[in-house]
Protein backbone atom coordinates (compact mmCIF):
# COMPACT_ATOMS: atom_id res chain seq x y z
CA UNK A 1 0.00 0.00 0.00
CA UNK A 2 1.29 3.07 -1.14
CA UNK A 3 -1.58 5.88 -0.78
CA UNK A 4 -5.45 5.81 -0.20
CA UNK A 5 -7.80 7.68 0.51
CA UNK A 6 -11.31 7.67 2.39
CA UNK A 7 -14.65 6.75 -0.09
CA UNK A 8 -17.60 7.25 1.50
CA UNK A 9 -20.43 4.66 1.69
CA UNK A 10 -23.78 5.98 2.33
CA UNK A 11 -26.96 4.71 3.43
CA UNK A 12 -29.09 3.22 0.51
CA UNK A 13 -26.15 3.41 -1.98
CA UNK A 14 -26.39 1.01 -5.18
CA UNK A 15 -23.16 -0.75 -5.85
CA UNK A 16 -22.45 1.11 -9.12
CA UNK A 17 -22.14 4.34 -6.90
CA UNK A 18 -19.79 3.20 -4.82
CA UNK A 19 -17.54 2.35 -7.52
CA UNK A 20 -17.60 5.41 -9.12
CA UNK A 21 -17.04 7.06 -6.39
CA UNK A 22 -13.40 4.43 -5.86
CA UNK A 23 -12.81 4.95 -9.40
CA UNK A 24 -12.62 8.95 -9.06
CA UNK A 25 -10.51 8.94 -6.34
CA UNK A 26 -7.82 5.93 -8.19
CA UNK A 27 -8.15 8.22 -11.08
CA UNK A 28 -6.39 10.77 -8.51
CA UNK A 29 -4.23 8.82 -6.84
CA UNK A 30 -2.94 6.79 -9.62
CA UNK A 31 -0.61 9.66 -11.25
CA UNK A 32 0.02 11.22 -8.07
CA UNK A 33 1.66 8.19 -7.23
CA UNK A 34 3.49 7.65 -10.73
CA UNK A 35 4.64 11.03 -10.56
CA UNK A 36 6.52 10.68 -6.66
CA UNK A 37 8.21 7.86 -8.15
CA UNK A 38 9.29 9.56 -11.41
CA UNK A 39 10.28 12.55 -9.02
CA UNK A 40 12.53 10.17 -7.19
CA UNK A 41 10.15 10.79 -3.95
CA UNK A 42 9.19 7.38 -3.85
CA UNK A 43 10.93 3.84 -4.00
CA UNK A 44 10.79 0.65 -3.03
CA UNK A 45 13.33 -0.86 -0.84
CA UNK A 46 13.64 -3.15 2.14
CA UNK A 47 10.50 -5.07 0.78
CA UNK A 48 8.42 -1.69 1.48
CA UNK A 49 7.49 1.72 0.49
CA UNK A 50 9.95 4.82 0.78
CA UNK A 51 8.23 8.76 0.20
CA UNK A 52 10.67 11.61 0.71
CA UNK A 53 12.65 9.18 2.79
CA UNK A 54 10.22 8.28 5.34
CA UNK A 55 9.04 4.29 5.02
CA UNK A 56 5.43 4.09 4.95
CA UNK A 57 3.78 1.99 7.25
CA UNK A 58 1.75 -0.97 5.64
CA UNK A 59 -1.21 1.06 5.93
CA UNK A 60 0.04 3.54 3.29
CA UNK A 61 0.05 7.01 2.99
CA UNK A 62 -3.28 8.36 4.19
CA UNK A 63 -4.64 11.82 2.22
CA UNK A 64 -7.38 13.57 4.35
């Protein structure tokens, strides 16, 4: 796990909604991500994930 971020499920929500709602935020998240590691923010070393020379924790980085 690299980044995620929160999706909100609501009350009464179809299935299809949901995954709209995962797909907009991957469509976000995906370059973000390519871009640290063209940037040379992140890598992957040790058998984990390294941004700006911190290692992530399993969980990932979390965006609020």
């Amino acid at each position: 796990m690299i980044l995620q971020a929160k999706v909100p499920i609501f009350p009464g929500d179809e299935e299809d909604e949901v995954i709209e709602r995962v797909q907009t935020q991957e469509h976000t998240l995906y370059p973000l991500v390519v871009s640290w590691f063209i940037e040379g923010r992140l890598a992957m070393r040790d058998n984990a994930a390294w941004l700006d020379g911190e290692r992530l924790s399993a969980q990932g980085y979390a965006a609020d």
